[in-house]
C-alpha atoms as a PDB file:
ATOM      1  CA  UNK A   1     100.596 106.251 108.609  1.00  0.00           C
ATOM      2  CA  UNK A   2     103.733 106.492 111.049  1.00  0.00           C
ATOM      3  CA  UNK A   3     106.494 104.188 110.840  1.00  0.00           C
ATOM      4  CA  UNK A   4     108.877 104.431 113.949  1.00  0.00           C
ATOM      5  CA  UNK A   5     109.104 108.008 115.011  1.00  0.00           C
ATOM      6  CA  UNK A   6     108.442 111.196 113.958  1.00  0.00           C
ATOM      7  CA  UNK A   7     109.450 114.463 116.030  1.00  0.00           C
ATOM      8  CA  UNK A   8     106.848 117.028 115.216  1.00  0.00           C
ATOM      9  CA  UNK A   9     106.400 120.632 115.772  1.00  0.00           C
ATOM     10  CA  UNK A  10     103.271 122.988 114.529  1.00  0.00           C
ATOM     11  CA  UNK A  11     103.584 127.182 115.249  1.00  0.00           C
ATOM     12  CA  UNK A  12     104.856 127.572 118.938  1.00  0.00           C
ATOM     13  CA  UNK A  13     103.427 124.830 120.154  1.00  0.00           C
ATOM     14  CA  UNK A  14     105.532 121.884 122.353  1.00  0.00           C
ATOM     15  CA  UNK A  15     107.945 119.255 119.744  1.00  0.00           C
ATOM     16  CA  UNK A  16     106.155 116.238 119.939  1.00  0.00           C
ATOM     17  CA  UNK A  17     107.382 112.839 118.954  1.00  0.00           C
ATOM     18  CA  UNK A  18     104.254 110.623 117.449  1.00  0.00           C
ATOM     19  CA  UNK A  19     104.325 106.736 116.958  1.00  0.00           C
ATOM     20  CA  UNK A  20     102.678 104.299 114.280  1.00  0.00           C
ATOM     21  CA  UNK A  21      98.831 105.222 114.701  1.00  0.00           C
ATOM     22  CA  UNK A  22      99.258 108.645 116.489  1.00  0.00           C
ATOM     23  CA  UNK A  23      98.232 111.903 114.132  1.00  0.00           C
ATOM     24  CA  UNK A  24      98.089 115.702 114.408  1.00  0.00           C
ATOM     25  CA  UNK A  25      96.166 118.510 113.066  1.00  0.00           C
ATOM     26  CA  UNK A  26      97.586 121.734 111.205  1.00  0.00           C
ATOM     27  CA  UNK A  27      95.086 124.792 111.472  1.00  0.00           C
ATOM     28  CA  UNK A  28      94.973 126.138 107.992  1.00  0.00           C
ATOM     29  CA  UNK A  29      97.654 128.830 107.827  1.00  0.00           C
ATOM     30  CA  UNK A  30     100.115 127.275 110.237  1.00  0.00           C
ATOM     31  CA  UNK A  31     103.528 126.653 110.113  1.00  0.00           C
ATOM     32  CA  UNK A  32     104.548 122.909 110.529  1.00  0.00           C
ATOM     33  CA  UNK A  33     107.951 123.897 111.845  1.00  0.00           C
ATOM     34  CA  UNK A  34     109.727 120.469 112.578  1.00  0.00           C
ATOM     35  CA  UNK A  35     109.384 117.286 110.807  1.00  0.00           C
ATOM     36  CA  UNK A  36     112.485 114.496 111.188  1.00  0.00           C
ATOM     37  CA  UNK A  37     112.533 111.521 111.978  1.00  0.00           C
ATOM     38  CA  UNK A  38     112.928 110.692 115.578  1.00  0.00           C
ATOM     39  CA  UNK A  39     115.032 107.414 115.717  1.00  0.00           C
ATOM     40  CA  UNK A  40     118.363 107.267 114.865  1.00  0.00           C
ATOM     41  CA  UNK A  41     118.004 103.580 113.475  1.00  0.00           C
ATOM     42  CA  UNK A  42     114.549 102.688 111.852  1.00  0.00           C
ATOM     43  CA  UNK A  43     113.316 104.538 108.701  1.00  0.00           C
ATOM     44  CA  UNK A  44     110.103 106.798 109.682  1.00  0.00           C
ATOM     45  CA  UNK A  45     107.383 107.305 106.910  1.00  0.00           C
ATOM     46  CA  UNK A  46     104.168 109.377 107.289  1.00  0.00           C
ATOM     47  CA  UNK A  47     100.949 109.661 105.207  1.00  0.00           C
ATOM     48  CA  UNK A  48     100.026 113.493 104.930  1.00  0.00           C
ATOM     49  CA  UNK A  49      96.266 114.284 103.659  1.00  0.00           C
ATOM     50  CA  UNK A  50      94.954 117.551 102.589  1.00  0.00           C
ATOM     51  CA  UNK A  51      91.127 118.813 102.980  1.00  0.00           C
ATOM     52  CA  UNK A  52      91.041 122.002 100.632  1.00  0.00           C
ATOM     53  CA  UNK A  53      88.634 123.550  98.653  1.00  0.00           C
ATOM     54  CA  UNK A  54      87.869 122.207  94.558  1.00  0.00           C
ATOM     55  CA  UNK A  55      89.993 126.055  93.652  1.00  0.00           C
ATOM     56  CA  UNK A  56      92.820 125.934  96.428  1.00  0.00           C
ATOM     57  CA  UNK A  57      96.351 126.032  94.463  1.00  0.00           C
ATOM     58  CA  UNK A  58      98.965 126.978  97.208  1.00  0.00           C
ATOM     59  CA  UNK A  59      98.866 123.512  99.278  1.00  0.00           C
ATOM     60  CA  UNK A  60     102.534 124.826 101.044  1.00  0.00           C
ATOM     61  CA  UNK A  61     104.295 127.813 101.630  1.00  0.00           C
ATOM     62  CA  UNK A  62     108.147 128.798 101.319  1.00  0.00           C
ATOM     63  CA  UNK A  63     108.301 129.398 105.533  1.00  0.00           C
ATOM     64  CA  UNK A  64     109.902 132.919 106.110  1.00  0.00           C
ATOM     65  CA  UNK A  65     112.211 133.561 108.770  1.00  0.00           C
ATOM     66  CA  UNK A  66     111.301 136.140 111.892  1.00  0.00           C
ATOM     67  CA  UNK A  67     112.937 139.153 111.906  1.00  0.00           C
END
């Protein structure tokens, strides 16, 4: 659930900024490289669900830098 607004960036793709009722997908091995809030004045809060397989562990990754 979105509160406000969140600015949003997955892989290379375009920043987007979503409002309360808007959601995004992350392909499974992506890397969710923005997440802030997007207003300077109202608190943002977000609702993140995972689908995974019963023996999935590693929900996140440390993100490693280009070289």
């Amino acid at each position: 659930m979105w509160r406000s607004m969140t600015e949003t960036q997955v892989d290379d793709g375009p920043k987007r900024v979503l409002h309360a009722g808007e959601r995004f997908y992350e392909q499974p091995g992506a890397v969710h490289r923005v997440s802030r809030n997007a207003s300077a004045t109202e608190p943002a809060k977000l609702l993140a669900v995972f689908v995974v397989d019963t023996n999935d562990r590693n929900l996140t990754q440390p993100f490693k830098q280009r070289e």
